[in-house]
C-alpha atoms as a PDB file:
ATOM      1  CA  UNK A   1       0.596 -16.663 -20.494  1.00  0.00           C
ATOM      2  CA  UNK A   2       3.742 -15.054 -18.822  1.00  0.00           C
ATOM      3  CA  UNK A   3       2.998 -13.212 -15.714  1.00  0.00           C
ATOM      4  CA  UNK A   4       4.264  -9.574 -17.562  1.00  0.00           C
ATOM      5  CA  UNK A   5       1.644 -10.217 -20.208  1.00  0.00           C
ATOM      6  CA  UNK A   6      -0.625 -11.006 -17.311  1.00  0.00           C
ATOM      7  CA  UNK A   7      -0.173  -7.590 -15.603  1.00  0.00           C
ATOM      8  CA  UNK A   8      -0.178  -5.739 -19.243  1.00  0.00           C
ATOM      9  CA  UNK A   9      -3.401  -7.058 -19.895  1.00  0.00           C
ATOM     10  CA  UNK A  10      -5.077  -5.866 -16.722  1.00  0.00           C
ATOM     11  CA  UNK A  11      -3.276  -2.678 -17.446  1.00  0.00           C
ATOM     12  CA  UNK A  12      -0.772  -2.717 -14.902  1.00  0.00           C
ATOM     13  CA  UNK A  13       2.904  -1.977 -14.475  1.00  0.00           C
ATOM     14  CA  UNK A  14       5.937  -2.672 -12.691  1.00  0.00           C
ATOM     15  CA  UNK A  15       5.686   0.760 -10.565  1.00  0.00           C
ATOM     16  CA  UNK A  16       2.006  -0.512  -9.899  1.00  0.00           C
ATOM     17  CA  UNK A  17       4.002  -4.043  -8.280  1.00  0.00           C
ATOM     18  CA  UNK A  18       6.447  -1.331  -6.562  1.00  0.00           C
ATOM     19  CA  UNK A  19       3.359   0.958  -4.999  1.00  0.00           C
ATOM     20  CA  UNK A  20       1.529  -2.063  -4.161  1.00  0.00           C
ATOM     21  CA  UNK A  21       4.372  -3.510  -2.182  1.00  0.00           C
ATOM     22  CA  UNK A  22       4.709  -0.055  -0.819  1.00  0.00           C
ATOM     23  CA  UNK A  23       1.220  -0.669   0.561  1.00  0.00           C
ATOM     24  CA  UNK A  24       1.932  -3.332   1.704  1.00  0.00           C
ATOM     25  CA  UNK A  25       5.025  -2.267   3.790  1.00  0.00           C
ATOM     26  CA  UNK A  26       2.981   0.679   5.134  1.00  0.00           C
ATOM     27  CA  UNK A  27       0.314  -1.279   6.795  1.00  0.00           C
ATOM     28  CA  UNK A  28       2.726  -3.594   8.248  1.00  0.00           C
ATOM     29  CA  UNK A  29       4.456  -1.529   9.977  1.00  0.00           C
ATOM     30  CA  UNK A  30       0.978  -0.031  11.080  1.00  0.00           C
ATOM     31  CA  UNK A  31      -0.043  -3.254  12.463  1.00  0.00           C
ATOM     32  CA  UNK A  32       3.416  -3.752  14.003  1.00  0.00           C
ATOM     33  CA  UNK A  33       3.213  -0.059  15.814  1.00  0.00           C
ATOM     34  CA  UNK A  34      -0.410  -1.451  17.132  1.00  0.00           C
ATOM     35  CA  UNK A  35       1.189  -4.106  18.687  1.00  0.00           C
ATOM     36  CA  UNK A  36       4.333  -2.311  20.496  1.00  0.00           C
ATOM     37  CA  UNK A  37       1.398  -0.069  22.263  1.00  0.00           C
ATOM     38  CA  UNK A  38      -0.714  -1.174  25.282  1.00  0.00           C
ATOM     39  CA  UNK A  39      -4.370  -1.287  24.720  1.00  0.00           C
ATOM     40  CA  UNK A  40      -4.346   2.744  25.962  1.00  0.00           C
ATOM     41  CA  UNK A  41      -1.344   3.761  24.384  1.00  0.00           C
ATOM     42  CA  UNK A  42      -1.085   6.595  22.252  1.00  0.00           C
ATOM     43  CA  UNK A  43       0.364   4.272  20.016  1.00  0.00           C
ATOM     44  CA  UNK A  44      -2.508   2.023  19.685  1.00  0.00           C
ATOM     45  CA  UNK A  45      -5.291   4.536  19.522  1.00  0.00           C
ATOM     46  CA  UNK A  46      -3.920   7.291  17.420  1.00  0.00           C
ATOM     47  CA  UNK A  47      -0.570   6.581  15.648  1.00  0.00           C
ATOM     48  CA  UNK A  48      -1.501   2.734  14.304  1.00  0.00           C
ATOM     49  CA  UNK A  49      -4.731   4.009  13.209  1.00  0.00           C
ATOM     50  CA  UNK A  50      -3.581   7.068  10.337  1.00  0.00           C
ATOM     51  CA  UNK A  51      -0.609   4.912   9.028  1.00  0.00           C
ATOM     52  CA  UNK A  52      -3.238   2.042   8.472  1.00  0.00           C
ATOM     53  CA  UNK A  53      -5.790   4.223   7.033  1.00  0.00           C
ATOM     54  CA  UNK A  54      -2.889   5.626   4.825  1.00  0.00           C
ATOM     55  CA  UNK A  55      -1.937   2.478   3.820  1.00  0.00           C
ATOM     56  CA  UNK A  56      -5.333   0.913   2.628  1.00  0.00           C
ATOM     57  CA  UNK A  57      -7.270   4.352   2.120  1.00  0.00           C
ATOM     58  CA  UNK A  58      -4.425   6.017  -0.170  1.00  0.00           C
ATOM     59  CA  UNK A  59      -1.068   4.192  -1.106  1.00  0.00           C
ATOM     60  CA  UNK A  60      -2.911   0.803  -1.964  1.00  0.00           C
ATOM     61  CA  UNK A  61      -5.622   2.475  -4.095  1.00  0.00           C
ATOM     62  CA  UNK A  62      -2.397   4.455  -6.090  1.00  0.00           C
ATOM     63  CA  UNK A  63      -1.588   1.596  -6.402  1.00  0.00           C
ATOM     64  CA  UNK A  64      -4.204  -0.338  -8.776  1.00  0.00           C
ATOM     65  CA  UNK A  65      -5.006   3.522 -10.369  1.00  0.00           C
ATOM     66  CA  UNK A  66      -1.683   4.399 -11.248  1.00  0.00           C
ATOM     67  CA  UNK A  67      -1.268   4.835 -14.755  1.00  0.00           C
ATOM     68  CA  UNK A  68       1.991   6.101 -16.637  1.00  0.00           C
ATOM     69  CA  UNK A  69       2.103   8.962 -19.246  1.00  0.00           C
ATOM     70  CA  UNK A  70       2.638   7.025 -22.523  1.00  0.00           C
ATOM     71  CA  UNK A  71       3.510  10.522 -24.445  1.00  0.00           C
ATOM     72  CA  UNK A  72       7.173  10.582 -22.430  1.00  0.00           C
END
């Protein structure tokens, strides 16, 4: 089985592949902002924390849910 067959026959796409890595790019850079910040940076405690919960809360969930419109 090719891996494109694999991915159509969980349903999935090639913008799913693009949001996913999206994901993943967003909670890098979360984890990377964590560590620039001392442990009682603003940084640390309030900025790291929303673009990780972004990134596994909302943009990684899009990910796996996204579906395209077939009728277009």
């Amino acid at each position: 089985m090719k891996t494109n067959e694999f991915f159509q026959s969980l349903g999935l796409s090639r913008v799913n592949l693009y949001i996913f890595l999206a994901s993943l790019a967003v909670i890098t850079i979360g984890y990377i902002v964590m560590a620039l910040g001392d442990t009682y940076d603003a940084l640390s405690l309030y900025v790291s924390p929303i673009i990780l919960t972004i990134g596994y809360v909302i943009v990684l969930p899009a990910s796996i849910l996204y579906k395209r419109n077939k009728n277009k």
